[in-house]
Every structure is written in C-alpha cells, then in structure tokens.
Protein backbone atom coordinates (compact mmCIF):
# COMPACT_ATOMS: atom_id res chain seq x y z
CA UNK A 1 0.00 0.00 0.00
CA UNK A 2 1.89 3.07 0.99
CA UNK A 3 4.67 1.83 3.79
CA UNK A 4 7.53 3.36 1.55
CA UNK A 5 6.14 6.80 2.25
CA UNK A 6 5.55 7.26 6.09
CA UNK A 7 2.70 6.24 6.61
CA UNK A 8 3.16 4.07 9.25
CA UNK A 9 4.74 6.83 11.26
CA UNK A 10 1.61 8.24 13.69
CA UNK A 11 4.22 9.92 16.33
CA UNK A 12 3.38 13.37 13.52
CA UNK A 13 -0.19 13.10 13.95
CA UNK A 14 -1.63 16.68 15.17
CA UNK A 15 -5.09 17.75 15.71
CA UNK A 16 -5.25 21.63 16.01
CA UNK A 17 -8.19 24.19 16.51
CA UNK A 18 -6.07 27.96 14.69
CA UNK A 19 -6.15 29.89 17.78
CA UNK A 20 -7.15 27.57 20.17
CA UNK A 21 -5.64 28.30 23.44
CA UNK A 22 -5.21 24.18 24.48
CA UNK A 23 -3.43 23.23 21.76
CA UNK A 24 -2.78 20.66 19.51
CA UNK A 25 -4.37 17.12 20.03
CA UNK A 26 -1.30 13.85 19.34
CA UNK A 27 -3.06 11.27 17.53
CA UNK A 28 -3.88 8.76 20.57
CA UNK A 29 -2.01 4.96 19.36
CA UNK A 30 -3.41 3.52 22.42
CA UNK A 31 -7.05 2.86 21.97
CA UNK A 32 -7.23 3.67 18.38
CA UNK A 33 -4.30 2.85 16.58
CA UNK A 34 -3.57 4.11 13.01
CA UNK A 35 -4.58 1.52 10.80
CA UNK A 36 -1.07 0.89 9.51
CA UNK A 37 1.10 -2.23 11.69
CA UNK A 38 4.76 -0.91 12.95
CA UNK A 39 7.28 -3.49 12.04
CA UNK A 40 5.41 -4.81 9.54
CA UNK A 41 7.52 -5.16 6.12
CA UNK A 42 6.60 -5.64 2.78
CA UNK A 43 6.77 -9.67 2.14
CA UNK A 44 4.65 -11.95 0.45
CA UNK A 45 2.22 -11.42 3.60
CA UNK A 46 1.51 -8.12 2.38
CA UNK A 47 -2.52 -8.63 0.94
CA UNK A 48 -3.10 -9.68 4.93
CA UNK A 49 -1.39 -7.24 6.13
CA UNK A 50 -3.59 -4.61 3.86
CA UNK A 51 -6.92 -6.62 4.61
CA UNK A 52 -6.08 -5.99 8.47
CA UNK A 53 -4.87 -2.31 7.96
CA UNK A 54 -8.45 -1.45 6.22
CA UNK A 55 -10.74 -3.66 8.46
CA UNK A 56 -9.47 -1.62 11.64
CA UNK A 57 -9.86 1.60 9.69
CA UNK A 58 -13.59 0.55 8.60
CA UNK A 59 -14.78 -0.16 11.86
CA UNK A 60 -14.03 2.94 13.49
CA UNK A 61 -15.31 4.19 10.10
CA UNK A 62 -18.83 2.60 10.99
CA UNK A 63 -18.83 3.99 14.29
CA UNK A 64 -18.19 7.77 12.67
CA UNK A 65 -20.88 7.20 10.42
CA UNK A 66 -23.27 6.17 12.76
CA UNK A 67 -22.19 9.35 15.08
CA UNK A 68 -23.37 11.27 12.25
CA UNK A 69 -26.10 9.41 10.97
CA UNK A 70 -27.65 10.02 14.66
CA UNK A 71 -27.21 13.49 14.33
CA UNK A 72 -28.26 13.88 10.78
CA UNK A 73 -25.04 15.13 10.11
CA UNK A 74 -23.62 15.06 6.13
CA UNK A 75 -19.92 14.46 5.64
CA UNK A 76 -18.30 14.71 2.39
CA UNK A 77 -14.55 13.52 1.59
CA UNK A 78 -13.11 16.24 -0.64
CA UNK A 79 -10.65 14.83 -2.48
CA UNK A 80 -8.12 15.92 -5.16
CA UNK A 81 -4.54 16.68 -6.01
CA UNK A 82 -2.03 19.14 -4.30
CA UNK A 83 -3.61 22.53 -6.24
CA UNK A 84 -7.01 21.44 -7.33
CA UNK A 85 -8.90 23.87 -5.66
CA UNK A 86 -9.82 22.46 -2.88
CA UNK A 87 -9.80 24.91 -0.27
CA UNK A 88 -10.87 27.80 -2.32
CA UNK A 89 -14.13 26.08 -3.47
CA UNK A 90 -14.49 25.28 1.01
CA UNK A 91 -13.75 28.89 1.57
CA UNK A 92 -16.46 29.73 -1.20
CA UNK A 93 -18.72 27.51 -0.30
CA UNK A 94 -18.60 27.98 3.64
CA UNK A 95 -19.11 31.78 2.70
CA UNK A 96 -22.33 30.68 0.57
CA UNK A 97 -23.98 28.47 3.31
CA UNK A 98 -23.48 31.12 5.54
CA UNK A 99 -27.40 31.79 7.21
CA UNK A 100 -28.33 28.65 5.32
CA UNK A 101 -26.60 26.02 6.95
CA UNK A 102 -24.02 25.62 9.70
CA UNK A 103 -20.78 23.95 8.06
CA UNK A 104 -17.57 22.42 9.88
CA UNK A 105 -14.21 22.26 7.66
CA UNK A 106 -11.60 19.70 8.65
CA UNK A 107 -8.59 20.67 6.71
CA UNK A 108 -6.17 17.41 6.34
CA UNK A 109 -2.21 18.47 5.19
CA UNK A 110 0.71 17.04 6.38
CA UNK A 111 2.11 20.31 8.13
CA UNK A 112 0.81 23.68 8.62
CA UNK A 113 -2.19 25.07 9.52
CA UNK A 114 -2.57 27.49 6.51
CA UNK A 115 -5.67 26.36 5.36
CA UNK A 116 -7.42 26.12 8.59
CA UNK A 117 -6.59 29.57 8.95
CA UNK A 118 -7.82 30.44 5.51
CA UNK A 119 -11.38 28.52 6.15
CA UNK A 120 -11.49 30.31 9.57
CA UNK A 121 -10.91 33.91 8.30
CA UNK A 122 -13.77 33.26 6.34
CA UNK A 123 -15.86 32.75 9.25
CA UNK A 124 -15.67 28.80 8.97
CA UNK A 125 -15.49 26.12 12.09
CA UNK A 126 -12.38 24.30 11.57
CA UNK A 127 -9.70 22.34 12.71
CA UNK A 128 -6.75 21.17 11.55
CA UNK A 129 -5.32 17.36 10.99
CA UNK A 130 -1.39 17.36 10.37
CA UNK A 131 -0.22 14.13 9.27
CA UNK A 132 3.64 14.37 9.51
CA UNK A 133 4.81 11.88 7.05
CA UNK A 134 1.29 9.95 6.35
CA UNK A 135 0.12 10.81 3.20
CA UNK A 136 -4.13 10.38 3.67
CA UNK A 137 -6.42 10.99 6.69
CA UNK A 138 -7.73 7.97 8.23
CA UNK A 139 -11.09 7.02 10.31
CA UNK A 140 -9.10 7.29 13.80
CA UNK A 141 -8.30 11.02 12.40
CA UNK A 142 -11.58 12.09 11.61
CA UNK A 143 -12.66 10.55 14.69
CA UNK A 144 -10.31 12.79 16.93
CA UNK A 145 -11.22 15.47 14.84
CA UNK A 146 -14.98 15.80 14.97
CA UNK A 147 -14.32 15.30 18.70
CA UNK A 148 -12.56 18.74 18.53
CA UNK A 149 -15.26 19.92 16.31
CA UNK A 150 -17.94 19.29 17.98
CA UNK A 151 -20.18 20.04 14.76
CA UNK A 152 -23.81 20.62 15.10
CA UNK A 153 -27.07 18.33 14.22
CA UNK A 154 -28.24 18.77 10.55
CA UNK A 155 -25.03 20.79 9.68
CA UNK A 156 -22.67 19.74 6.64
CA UNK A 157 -18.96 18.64 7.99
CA UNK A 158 -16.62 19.11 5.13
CA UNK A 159 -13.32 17.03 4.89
CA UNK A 160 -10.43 18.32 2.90
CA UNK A 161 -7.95 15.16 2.63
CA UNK A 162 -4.31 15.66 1.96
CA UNK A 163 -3.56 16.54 -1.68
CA UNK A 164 -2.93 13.04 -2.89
CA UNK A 165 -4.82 10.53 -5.59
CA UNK A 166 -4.05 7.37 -4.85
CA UNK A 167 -3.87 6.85 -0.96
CA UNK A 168 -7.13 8.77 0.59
CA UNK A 169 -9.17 6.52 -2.18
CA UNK A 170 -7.97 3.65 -0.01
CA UNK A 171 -9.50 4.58 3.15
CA UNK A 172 -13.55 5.01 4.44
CA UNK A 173 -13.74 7.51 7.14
CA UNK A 174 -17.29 7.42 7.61
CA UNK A 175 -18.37 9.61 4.89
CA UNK A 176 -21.49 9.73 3.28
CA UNK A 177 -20.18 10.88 0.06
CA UNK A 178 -16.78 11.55 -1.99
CA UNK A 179 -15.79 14.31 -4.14
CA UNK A 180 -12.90 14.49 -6.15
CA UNK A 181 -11.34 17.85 -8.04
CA UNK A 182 -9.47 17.43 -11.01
CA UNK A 183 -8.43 21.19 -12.62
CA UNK A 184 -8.18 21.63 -16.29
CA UNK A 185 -4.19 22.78 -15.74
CA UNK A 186 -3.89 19.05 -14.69
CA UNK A 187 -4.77 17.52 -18.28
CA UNK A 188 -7.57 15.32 -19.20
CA UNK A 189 -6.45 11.87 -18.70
CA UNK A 190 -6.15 11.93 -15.11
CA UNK A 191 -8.96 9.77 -14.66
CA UNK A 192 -7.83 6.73 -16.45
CA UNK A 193 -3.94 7.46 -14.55
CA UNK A 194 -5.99 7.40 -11.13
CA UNK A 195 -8.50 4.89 -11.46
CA UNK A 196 -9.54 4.15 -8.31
CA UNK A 197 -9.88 7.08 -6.75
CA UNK A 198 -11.97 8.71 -9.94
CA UNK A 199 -14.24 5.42 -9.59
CA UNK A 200 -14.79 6.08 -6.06
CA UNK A 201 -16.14 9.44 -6.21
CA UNK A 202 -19.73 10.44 -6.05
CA UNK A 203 -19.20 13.85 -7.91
CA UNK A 204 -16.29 15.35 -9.76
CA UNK A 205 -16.03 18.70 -10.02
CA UNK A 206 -13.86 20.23 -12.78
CA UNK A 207 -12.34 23.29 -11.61
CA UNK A 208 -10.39 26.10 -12.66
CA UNK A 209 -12.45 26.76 -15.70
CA UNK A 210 -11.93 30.05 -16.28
CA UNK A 211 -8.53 29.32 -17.47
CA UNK A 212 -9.39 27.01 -20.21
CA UNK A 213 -8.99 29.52 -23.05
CA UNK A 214 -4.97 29.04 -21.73
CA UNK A 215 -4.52 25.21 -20.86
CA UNK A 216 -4.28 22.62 -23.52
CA UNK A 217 -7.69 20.77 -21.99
CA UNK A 218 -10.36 18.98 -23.39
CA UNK A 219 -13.10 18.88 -21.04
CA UNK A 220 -15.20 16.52 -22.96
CA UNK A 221 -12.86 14.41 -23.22
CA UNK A 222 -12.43 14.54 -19.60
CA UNK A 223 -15.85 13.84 -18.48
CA UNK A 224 -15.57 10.58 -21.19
CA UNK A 225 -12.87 9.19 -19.25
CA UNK A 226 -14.82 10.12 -15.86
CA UNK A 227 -17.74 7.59 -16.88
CA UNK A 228 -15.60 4.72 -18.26
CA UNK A 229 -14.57 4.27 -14.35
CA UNK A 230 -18.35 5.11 -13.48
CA UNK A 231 -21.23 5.81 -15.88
CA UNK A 232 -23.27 7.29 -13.49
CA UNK A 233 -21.05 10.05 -11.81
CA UNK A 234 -22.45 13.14 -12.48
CA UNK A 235 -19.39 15.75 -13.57
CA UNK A 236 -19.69 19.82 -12.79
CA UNK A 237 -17.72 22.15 -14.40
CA UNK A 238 -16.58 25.00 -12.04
CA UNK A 239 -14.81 28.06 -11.25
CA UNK A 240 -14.67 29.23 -7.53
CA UNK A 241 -12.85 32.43 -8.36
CA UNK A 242 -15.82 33.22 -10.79
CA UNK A 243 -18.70 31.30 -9.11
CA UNK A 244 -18.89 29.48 -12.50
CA UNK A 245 -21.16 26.06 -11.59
CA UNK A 246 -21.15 27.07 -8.07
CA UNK A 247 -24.69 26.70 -7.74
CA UNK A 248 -25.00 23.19 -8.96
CA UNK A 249 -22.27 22.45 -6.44
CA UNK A 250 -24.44 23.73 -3.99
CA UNK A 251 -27.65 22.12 -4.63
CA UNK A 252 -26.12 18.67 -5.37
CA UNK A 253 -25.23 19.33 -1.17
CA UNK A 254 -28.51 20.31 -0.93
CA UNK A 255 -29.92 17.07 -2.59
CA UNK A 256 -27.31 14.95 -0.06
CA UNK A 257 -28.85 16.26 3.02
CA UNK A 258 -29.72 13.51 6.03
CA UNK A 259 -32.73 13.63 8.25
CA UNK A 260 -31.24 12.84 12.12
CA UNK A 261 -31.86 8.94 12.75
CA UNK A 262 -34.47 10.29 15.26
CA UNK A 263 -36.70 12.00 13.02
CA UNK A 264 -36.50 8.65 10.02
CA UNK A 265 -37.66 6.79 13.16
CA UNK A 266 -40.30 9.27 14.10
C-alpha cells in the first residue's frame, strides 16, 4: 500500500483548533491505533497485512458514520490533487452556506495550519489534521477530529484530505459521500492514470475553468474518461474564483442532506 512513504509513522499526527488556546491534540495509538502495523515489512504477507490495515480503519469508520447518521449530520470527503482547488471552493462555499446552513471544515495536510486559517478567516469552524509523514487521513483522524469539532445536528462537515490521488481513495472515514477535483491545468487523462480514486467518487467537479482559453484541456474528453470508471457520476464544471457552476455544487449538497436517525424513526 503506501509503507515506503511514512505512513506508518503516527508519532506526527496533530489535531489543532487555529487559535485555540489548548493546543494541539497527538493522535492517541493507544485505543485507536492508526490503521497501519509498525514493524510490519513488505513480504509476500503483504494482501493480509492490507486486509487488516483497512478492516481496523472501517470499523471505526462505521462507528463515525453512525455518530453522524444520529445526528443527521452530512460528511463529504473532498478529495483531489495538491492545487485542485480544494480549499478555495471550502472557503467559497462555507461563505455561501453562511445563514443557510451551519458547516464544519476539517482541513487534512501534512504540516501547517494554513488552510485552517484560511477557512477560519472566512468565518468557517475548523480544525486542523497534520499528518507528519502519512500521506491520507484515516477514520481514527476524523474521529479525533470531529471530537474537537464538535459540529452541530443537521449541519454539513466538510473534509479536505491531503492533496494526494491514490492513498485517501484507499481509506472510508465514515463519509457519506466523496468528491474528487481534477483542474483543467492538470490535463484530461487523469482519470484513467488514477482509477480508483476517480471510480470512487460520487461527484467530480472540474475546476479552474476560467482558465481554459490558456490550458491545452479537453473537457469533454475529460468527463468521457470520468464515466468509463463510473457511468453514473455526475461531472460539474466549475470556477470558484468566478462562481462558474457554483450553484450546482451547492444544490447537489442540498440534494445529499440527512434527516437525524431520530426523526426517520419518528
């Protein structure tokens, strides 16, 4: 899977509120270990190794979801490349909701807290994962965050995962839906060089549109490649900078909305 690049490493692991006067938050190995085994190698073993890795991840994964199923809480896994867009269209879109609909941001990068800071100058909840050398947020992560969050019932919890396309595919962290970013400066056959993670989405949004007129990109040609992987994902194109398909972004949130387990039971 991904031991070559740090993964395995959860001593990094920092979960910060910008501004916060208690601090940062160490990932706790104790009670809910980081899906990845220390001292396990790469050896013929390695498939059991994975299928262990994933089935600890997935059940705290079941237990987020259910802590925000009982709420009727919507979490989406925001998922893209290093320079996608990511936290521009959060910052836009936080702005938007604003009145509407109480948001949460938790901003996943492996150091910094520049884009927490960014989401909270904008009048955004946030906090801040830093995952040292790991390269993807995990279910124990999200966990510790929406601890710190404390985000309210009905709202929409937004997770930005670390700029990555292969890893963050791998891992369920009790979301209820995934969206990946793809920007046209990136070019148009990044779905079929990133299958898995363009299979695993439940909306793509093409960003950075307003500088197609300057980018070698066929955008057709990109949404073709999209549906090979799955024929069903729906594909917007959209500029945050210019609210360009902004409001299709929004109501496809809109149409994702959960009723509280309470009220389905009701």
């Amino acid at each position: 899977m991904c031991d070559t690049c740090g993964c395995g490493d959860t001593d990094g692991v920092r979960v910060t509120v910008p501004g916060d006067p208690a601090g940062e938050t160490a990932h706790d190995d104790d009670h809910r270990a980081h899906p990845h085994e220390h001292g396990e190698t790469t050896t013929p073993g390695t498939v059991r190794v994975e299928e262990r890795i994933l089935a600890k991840n997935d059940v705290v994964a079941a237990a987020n979801r259910a802590w925000l199923d009982e709420r009727g809480i919507l979490a989406v896994n925001v998922m893209g490349s290093p320079g996608a867009g990511k936290t521009t269209l959060l910052e836009q879109t936080v702005r938007q909701l604003a009145g509407r609909r109480d948001t949460a941001v938790v901003e996943g990068d492996q150091e910094t807290l520049l884009d927490a800071e960014r989401i909270q100058a904008g009048g955004g909840r946030v906090v801040q994962v830093n995952t040292g050398t790991g390269c993807h947020l995990d279910a124990p992560m999200l966990q510790d965050a929406l601890r710190r969050l404390g985000p309210a019932p009905g709202s929409v919890v937004f997770v930005e995962n670390v700029g990555n396309l292969v890893c963050p595919a791998l891992f369920d962290l009790g979301e209820h839906a995934r969206v990946v970013l793809a920007s046209v400066t990136e070019g148009e056959d990044k779905p079929l060089k990133y299958p898995h993670m363009f299979r695993s989405a439940d909306l793509v949004l093409l960003t950075k549109i307003d500088l197609l007129p300057y980018v070698p990109f066929d955008s057709d040609r990109f949404v073709e490649f999209a549906r090979r992987l799955r024929p069903d994902v729906e594909v917007v194109r959209i500029s945050a900078l210019r609210d360009d398909g902004v409001r299709a972004w929004r109501e496809w949130l809109d149409s994702m909305v959960r009723p509280a387990a309470s009220s389905r039971m009701s």
